[in-house]
N, C-alpha and C. Protein backbone atom coordinates (compact mmCIF):
# COMPACT_ATOMS: atom_id res chain seq x y z
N UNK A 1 -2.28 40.37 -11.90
CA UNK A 1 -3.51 40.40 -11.13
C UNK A 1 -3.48 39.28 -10.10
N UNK A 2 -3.69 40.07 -8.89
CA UNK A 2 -4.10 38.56 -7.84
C UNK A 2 -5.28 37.66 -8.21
N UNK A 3 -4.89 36.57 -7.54
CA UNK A 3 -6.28 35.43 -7.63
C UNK A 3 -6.96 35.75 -7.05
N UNK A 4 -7.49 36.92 -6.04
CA UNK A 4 -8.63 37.72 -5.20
C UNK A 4 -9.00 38.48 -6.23
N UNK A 5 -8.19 39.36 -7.02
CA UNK A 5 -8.63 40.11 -7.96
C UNK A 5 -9.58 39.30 -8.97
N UNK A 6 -9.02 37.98 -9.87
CA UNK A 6 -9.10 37.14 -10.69
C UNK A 6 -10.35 37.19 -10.23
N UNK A 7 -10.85 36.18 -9.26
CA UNK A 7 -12.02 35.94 -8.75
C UNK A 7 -13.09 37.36 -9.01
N UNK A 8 -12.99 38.36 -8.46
CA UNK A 8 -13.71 39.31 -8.00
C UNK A 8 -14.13 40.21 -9.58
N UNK A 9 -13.07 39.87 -10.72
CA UNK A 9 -13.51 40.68 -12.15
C UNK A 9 -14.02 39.98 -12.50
N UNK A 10 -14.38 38.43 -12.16
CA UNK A 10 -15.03 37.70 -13.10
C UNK A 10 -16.37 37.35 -12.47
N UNK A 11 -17.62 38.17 -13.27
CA UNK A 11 -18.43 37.85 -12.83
C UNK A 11 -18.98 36.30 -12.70
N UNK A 12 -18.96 35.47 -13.20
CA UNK A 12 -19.09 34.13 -12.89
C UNK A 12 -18.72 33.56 -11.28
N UNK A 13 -17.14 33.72 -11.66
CA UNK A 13 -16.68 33.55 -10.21
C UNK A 13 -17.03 34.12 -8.76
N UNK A 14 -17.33 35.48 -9.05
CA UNK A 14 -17.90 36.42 -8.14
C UNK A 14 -19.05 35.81 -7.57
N UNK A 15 -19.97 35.43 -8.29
CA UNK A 15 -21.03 35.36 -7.86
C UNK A 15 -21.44 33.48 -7.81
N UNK A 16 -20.61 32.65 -8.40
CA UNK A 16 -20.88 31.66 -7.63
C UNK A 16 -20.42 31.37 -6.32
N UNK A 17 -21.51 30.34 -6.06
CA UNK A 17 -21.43 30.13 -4.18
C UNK A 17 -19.94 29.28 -3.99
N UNK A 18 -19.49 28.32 -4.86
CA UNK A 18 -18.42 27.26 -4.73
C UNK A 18 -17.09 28.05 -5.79
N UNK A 19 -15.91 28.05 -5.31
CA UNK A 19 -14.83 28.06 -6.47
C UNK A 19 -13.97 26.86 -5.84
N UNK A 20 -13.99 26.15 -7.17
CA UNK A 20 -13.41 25.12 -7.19
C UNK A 20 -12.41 24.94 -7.97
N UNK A 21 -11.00 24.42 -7.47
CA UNK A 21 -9.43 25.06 -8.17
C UNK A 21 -9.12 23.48 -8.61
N UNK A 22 -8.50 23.60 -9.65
CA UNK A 22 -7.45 22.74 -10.36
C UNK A 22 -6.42 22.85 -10.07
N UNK A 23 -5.23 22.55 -9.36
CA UNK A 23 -4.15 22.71 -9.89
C UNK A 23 -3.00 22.12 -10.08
N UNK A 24 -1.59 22.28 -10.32
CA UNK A 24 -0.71 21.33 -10.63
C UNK A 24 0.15 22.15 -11.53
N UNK A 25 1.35 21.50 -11.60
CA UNK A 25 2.24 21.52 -13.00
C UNK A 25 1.78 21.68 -13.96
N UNK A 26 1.24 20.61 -14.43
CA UNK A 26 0.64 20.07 -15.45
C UNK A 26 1.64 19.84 -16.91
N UNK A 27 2.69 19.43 -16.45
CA UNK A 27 4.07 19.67 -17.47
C UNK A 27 5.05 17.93 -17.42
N UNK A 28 3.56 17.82 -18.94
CA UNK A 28 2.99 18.25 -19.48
C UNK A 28 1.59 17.91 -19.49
N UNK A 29 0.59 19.10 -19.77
CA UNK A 29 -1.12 18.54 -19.48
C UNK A 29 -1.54 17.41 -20.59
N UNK A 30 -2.35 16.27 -19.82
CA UNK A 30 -2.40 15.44 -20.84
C UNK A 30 -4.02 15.13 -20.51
N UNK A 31 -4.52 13.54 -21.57
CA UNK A 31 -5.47 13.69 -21.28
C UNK A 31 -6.37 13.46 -19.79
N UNK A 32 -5.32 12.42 -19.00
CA UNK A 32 -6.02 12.10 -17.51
C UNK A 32 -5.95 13.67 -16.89
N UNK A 33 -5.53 14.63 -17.17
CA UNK A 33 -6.07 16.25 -16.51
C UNK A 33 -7.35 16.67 -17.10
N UNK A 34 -7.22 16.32 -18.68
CA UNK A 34 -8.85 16.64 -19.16
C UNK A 34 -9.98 15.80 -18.26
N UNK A 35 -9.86 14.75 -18.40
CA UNK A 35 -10.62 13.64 -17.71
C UNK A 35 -11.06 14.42 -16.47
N UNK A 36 -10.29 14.52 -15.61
CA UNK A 36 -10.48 15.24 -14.84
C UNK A 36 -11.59 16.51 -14.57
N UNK A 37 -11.17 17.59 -15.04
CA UNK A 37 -12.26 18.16 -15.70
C UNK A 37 -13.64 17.85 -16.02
N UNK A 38 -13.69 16.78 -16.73
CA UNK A 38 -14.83 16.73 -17.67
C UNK A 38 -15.52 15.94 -16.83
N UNK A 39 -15.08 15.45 -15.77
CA UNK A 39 -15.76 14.39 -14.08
C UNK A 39 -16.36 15.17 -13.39
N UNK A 40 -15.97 16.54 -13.12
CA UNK A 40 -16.25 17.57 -12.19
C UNK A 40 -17.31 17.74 -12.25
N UNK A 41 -18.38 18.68 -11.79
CA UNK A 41 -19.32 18.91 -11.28
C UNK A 41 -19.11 19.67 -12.34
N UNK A 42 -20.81 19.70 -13.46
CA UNK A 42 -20.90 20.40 -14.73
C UNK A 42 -21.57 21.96 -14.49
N UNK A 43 -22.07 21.92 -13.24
CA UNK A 43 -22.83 23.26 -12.94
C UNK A 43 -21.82 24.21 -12.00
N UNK A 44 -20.82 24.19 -12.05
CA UNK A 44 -20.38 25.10 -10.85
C UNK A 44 -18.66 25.11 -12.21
N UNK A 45 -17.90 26.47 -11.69
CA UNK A 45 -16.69 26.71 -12.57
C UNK A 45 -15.66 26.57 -12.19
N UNK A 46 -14.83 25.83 -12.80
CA UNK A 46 -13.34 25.34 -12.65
C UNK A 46 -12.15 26.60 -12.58
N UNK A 47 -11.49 26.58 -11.26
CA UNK A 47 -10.10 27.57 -12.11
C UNK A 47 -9.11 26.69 -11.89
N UNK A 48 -8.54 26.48 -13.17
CA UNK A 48 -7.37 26.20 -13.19
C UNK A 48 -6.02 27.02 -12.99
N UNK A 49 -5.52 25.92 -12.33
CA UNK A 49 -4.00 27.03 -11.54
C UNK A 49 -2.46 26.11 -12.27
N UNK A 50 -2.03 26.84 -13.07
CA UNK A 50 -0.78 25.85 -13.39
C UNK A 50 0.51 26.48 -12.18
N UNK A 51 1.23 25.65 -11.81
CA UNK A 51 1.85 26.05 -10.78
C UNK A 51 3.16 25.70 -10.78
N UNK A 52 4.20 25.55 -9.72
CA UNK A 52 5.43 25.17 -9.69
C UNK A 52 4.82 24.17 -8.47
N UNK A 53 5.33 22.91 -8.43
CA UNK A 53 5.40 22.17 -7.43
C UNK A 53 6.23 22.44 -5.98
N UNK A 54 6.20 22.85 -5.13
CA UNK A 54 7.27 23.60 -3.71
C UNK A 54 8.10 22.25 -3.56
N UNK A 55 7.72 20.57 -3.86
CA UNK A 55 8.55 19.96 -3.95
C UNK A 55 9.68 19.21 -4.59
N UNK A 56 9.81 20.19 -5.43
CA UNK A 56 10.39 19.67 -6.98
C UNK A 56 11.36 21.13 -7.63
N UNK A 57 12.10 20.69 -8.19
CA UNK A 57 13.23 22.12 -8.57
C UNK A 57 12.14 22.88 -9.63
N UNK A 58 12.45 23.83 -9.65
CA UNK A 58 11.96 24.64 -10.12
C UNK A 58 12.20 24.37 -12.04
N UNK A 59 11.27 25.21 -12.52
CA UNK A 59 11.06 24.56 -13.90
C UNK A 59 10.99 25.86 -14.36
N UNK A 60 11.65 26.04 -15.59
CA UNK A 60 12.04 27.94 -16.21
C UNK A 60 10.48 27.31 -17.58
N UNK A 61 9.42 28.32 -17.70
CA UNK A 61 8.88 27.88 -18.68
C UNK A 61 9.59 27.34 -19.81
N UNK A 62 10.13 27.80 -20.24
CA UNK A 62 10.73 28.17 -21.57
C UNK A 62 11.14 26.30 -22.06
N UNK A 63 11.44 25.78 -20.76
CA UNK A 63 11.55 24.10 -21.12
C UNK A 63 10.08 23.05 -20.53
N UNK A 64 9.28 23.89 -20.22
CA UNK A 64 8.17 23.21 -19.97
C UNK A 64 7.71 22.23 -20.88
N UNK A 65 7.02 21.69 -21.10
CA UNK A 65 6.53 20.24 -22.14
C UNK A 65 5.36 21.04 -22.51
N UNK A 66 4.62 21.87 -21.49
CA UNK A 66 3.06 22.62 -21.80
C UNK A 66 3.01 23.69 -21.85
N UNK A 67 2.86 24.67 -22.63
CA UNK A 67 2.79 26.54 -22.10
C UNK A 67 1.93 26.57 -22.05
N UNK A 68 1.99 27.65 -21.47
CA UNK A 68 0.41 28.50 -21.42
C UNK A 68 -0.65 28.49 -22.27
N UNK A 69 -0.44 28.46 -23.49
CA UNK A 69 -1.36 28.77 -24.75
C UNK A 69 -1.85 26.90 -25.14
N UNK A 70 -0.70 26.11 -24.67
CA UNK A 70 -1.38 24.69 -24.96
C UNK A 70 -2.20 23.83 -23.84
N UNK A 71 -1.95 24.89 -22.83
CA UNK A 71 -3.08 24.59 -21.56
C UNK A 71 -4.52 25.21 -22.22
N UNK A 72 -4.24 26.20 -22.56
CA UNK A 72 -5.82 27.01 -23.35
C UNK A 72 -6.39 26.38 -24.14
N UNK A 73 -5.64 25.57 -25.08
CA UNK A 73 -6.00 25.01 -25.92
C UNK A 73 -6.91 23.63 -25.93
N UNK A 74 -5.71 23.10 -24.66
CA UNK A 74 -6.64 21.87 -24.17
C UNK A 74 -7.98 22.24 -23.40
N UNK A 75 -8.08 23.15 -22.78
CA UNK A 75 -9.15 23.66 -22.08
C UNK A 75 -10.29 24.19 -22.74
N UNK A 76 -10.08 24.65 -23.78
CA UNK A 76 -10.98 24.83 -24.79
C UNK A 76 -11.54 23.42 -25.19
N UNK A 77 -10.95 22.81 -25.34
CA UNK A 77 -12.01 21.65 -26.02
C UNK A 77 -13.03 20.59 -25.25
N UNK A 78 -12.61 21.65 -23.87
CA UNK A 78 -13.51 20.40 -22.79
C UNK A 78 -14.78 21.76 -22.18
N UNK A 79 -16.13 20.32 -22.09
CA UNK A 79 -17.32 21.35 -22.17
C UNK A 79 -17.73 21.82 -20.60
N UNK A 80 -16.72 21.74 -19.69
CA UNK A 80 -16.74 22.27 -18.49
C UNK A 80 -16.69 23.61 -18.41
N UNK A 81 -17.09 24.44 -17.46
CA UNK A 81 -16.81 25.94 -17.42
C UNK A 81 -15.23 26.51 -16.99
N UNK A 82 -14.52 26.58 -17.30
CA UNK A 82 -13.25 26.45 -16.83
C UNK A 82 -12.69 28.40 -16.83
N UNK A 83 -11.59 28.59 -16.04
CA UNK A 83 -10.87 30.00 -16.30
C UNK A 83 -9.51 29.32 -15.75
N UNK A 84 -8.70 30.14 -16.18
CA UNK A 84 -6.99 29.83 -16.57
C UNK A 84 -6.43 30.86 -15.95
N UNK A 85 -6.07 30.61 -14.47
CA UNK A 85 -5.24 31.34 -13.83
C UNK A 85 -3.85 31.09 -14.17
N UNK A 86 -3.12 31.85 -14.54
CA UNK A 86 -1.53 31.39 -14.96
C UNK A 86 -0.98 32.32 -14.82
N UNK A 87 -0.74 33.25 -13.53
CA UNK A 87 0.01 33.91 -12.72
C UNK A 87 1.06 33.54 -11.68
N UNK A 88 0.42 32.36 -11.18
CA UNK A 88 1.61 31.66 -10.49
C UNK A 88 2.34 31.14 -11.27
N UNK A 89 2.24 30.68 -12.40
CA UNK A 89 3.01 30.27 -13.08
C UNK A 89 4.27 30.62 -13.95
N UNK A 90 3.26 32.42 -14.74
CA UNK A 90 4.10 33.56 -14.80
C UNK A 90 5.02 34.03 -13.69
N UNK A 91 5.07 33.60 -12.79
CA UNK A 91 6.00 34.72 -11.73
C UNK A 91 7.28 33.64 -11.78
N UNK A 92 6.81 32.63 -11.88
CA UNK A 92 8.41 31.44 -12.04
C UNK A 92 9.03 31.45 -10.56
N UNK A 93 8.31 30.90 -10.00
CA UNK A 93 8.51 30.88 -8.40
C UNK A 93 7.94 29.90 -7.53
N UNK A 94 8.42 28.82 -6.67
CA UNK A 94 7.77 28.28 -6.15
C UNK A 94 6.25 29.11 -5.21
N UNK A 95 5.04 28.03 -5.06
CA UNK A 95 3.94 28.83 -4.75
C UNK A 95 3.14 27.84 -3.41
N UNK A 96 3.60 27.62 -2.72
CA UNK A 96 2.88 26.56 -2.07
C UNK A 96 1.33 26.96 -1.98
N UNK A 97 0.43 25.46 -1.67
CA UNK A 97 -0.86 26.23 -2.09
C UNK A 97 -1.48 26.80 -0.76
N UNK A 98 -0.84 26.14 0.27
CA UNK A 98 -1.23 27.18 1.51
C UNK A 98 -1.35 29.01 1.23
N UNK A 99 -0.13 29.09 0.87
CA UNK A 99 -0.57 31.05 0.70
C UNK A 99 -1.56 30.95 0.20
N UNK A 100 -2.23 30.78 -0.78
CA UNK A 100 -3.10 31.19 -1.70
C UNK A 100 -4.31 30.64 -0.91
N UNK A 101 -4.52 29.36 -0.85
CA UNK A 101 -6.06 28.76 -0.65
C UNK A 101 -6.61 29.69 1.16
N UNK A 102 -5.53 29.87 1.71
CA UNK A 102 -5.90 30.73 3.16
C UNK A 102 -6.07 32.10 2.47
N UNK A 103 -5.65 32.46 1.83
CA UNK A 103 -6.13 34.26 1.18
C UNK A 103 -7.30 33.96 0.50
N UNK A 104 -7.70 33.45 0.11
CA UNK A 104 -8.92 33.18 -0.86
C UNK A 104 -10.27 32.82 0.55
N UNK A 105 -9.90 31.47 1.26
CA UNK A 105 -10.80 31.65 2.34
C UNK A 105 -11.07 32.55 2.90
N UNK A 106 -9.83 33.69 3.19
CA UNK A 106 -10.36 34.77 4.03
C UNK A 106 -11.24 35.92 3.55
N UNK A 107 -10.84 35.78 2.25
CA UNK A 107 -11.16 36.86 1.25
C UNK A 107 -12.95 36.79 0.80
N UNK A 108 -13.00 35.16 0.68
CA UNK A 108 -14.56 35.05 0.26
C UNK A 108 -15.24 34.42 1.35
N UNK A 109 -15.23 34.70 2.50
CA UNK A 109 -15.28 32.93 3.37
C UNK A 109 -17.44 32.40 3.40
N UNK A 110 -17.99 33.36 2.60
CA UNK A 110 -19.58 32.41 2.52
C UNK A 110 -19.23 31.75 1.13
N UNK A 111 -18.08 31.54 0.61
CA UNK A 111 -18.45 30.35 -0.81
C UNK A 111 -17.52 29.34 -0.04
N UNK A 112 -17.85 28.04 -0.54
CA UNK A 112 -17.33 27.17 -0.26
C UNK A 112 -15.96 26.72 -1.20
N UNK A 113 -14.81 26.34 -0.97
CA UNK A 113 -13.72 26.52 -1.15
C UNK A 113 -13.25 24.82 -1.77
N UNK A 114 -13.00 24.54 -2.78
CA UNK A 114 -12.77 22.99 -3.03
C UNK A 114 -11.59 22.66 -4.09
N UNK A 115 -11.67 21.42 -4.20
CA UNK A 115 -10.40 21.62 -4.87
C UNK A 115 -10.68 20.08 -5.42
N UNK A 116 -10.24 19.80 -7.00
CA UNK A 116 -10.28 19.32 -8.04
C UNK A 116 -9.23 18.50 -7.71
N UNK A 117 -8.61 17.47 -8.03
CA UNK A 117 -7.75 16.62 -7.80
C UNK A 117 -7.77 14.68 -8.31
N UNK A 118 -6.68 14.31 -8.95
CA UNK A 118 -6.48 13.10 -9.13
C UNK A 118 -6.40 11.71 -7.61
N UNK A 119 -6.51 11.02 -7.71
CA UNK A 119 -6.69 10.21 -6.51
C UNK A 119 -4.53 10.35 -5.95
N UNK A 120 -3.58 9.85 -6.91
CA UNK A 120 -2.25 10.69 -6.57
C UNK A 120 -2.47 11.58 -5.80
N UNK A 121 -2.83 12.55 -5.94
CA UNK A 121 -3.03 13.93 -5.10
C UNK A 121 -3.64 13.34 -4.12
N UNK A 122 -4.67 13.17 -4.13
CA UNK A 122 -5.82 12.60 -2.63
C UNK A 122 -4.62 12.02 -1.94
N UNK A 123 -3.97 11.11 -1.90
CA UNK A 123 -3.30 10.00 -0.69
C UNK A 123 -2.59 11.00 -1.01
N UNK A 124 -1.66 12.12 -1.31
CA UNK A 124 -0.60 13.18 -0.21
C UNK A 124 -0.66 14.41 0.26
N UNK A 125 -2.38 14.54 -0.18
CA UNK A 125 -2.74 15.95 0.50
C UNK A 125 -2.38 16.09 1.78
N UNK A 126 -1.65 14.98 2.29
CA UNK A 126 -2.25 14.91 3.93
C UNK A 126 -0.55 15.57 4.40
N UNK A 127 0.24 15.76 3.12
CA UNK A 127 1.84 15.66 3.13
C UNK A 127 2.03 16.83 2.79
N UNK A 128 1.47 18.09 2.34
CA UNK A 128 1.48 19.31 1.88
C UNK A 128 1.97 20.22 2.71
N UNK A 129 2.67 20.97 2.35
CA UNK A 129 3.03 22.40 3.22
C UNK A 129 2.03 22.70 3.86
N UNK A 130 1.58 22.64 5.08
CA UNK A 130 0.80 23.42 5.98
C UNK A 130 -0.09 22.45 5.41
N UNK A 131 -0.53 21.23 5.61
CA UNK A 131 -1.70 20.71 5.08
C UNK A 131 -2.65 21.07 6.08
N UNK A 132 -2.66 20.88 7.73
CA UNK A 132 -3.82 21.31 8.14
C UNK A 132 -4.47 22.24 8.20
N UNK A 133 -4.03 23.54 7.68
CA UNK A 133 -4.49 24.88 7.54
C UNK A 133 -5.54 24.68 6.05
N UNK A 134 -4.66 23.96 4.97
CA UNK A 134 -5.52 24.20 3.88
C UNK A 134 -6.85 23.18 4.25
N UNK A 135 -6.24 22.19 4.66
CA UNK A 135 -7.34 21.21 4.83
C UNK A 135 -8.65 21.68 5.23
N UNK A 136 -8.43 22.38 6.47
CA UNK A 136 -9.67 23.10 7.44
C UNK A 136 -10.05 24.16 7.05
N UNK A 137 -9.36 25.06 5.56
CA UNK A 137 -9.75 26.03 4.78
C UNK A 137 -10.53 25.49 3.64
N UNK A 138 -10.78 24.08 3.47
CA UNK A 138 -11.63 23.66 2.14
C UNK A 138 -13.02 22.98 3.09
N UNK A 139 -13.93 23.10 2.25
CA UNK A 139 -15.39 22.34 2.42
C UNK A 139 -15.55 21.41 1.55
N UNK A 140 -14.67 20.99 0.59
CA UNK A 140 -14.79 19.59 -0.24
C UNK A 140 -13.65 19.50 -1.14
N UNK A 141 -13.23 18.01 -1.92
CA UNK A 141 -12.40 17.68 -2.42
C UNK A 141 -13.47 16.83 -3.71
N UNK A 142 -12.71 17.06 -4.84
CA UNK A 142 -13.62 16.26 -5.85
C UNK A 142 -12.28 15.50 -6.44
N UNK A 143 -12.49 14.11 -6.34
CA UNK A 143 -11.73 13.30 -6.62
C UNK A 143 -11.98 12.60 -7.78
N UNK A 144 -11.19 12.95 -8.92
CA UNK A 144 -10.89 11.48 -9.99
C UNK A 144 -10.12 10.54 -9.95
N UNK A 145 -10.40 9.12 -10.07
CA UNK A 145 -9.91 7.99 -9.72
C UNK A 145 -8.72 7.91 -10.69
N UNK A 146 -7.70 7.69 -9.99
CA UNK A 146 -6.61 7.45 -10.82
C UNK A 146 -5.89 6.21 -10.20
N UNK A 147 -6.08 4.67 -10.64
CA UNK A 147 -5.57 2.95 -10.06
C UNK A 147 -5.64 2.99 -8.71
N UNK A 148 -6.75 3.88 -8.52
CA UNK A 148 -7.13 3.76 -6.76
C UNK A 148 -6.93 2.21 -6.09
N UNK A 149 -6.89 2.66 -4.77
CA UNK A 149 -6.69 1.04 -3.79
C UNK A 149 -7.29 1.46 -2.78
N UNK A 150 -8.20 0.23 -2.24
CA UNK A 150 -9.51 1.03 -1.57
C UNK A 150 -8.88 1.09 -0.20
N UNK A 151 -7.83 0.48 -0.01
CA UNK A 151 -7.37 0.14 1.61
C UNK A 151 -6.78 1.53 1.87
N UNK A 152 -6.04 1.85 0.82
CA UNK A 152 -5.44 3.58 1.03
C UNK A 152 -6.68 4.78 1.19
N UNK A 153 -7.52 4.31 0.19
CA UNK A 153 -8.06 4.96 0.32
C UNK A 153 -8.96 5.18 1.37
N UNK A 154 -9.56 3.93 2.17
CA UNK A 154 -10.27 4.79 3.46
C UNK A 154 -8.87 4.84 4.38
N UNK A 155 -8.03 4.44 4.37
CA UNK A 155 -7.19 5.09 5.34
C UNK A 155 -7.13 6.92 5.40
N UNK A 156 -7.13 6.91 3.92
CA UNK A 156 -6.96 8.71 3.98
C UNK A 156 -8.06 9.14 3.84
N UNK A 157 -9.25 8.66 3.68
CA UNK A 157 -10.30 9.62 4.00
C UNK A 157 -10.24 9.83 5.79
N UNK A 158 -9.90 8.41 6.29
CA UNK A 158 -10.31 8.62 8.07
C UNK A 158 -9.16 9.88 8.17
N UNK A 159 -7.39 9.63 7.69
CA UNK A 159 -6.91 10.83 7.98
C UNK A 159 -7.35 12.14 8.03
N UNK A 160 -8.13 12.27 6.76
CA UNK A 160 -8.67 13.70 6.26
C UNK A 160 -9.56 14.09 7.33
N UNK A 161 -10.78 13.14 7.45
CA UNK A 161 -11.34 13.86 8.73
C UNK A 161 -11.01 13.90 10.22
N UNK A 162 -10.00 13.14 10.33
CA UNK A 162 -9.28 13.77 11.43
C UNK A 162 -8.25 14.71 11.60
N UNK A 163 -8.07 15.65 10.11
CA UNK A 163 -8.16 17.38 10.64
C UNK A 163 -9.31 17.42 10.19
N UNK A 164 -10.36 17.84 9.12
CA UNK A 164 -11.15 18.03 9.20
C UNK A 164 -12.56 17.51 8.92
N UNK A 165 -13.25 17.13 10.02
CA UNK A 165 -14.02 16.36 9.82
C UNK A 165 -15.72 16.44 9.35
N UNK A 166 -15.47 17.90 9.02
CA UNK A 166 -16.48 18.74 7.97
C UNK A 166 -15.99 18.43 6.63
N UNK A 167 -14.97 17.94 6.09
CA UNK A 167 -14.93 17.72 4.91
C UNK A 167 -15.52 16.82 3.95
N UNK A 168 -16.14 17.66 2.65
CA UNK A 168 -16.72 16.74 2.15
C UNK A 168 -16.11 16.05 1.10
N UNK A 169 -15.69 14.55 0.82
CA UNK A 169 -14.58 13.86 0.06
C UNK A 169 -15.43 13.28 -0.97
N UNK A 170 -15.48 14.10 -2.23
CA UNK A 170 -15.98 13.47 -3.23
C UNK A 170 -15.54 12.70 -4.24
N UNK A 171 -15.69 11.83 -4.39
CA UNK A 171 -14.90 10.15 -5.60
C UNK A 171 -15.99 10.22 -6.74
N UNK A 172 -15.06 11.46 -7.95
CA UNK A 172 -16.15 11.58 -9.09
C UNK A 172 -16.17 10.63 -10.30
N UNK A 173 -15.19 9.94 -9.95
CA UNK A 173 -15.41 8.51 -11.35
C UNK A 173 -14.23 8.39 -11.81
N UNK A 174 -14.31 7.03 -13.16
CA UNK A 174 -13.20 6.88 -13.13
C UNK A 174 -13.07 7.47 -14.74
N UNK A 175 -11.68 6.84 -15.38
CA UNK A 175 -11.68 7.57 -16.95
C UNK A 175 -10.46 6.92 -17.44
N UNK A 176 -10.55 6.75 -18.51
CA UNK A 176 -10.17 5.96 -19.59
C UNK A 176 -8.36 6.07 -19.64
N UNK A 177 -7.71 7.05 -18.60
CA UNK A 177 -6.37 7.70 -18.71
C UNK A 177 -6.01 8.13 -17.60
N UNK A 178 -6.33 6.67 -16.39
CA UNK A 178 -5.57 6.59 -15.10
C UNK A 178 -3.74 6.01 -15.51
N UNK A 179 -3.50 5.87 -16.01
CA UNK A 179 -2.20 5.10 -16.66
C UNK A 179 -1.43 6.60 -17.21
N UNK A 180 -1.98 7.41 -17.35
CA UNK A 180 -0.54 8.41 -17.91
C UNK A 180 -0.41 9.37 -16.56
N UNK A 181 0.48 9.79 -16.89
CA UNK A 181 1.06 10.71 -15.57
C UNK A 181 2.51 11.42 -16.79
N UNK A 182 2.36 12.67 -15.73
CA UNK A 182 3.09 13.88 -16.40
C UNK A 182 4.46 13.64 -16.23
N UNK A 183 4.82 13.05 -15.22
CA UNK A 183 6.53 12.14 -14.80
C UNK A 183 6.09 11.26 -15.90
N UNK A 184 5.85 9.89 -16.24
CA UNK A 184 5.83 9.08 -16.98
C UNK A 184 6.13 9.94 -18.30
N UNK A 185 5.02 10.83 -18.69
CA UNK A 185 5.46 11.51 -20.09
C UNK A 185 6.80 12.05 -20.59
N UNK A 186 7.32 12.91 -19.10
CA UNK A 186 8.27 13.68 -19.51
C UNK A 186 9.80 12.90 -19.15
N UNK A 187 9.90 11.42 -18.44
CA UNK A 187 10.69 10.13 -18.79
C UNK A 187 10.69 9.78 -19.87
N UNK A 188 10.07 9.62 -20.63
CA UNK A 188 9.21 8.78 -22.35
C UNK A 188 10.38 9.90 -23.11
N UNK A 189 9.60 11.14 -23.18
CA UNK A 189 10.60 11.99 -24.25
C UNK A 189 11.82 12.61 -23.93
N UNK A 190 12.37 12.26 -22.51
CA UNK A 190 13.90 12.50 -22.33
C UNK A 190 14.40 11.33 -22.82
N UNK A 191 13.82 10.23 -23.00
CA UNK A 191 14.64 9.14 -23.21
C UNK A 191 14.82 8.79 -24.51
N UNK A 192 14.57 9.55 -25.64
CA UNK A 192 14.54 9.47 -27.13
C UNK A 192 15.79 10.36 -27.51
């Protein structure tokens, strides 16, 4: 099923005004991704997208650190509204998020289009395949603080709005599990 489809069977999604995406590797999901989550905006629904990174070799599930079913699992226990897109992930293919986030704008364009993200992410959105297309295809960014530095950080907010300067850059707090990262994890247990 496409993520137009995804969206459009689920009445939730359908009919809220905002879809707001998660996404990432997440290999392996730990707790600074829950954190994440559980920062977000409690009234509006999360989709999570597990993905292949377009800058990084490609990853065969089968050696992933997280499957599918232990992404569910973690997602289950957090009291956000969440749905689990894991089609890009099934196809085992790089996915840059340009295709997708421009089909989705075009597809819904009166909801507003946003995207979930660690402060990591924030300082290289600006470095993304086609970043100014997605950029000027979103109406907000919800940011969890992950050992933020404030000097980077207004540097890349001024970047951000100079592509787009309708964007709204939200800094949703901080959480107890800015210190792990999914490289750090999956260094730790190659090295045993």
């Amino acid at each position: 099923m496409s993520l137009i489809n995804f969206v459009k069977n689920n009445s939730v999604l359908n009919k809220s005004h905002e879809l707001i995406f998660f996404g990432g590797s997440f290999n392996p999901w730990h707790e600074g991704h829950s954190s994440c989550l559980k920062l977000a905006p409690a009234n509006r629904p999360i989709i999570v997208i597990p993905d292949h990174n377009p800058f990084k070799d490609l990853t065969v599930q089968s050696t992933k650190h997280s499957s599918i079913t232990d992404i569910q699992h973690e997602l289950a226990k957090i009291e956000t509204t969440t749905y689990l897109f894991d089609e890009f992930l099934q196809n085992n293919k790089k996915n840059p998020s340009h295709k997708w986030i421009i089909k989705i704008k075009k597809e819904f364009p009166q909801k507003k289009i946003s995207l979930l993200m660690g402060f990591d992410t924030f300082i290289s959105i600006d470095r993304w395949i086609k970043a100014d297309k997605i950029l000027n295809a979103l109406d907000a960014l919800y940011i969890a603080s992950r050992l933020d530095d404030e000097k980077i950080k207004a540097k890349q907010i001024e970047n951000l709005h100079t592509i787009n300067p309708k964007l709204k850059i939200l800094f949703i707090g901080r959480h107890d599990y800015e210190e792990l990262s999914s490289t750090k994890i999956r260094n730790q247990s190659s090295s045993k």
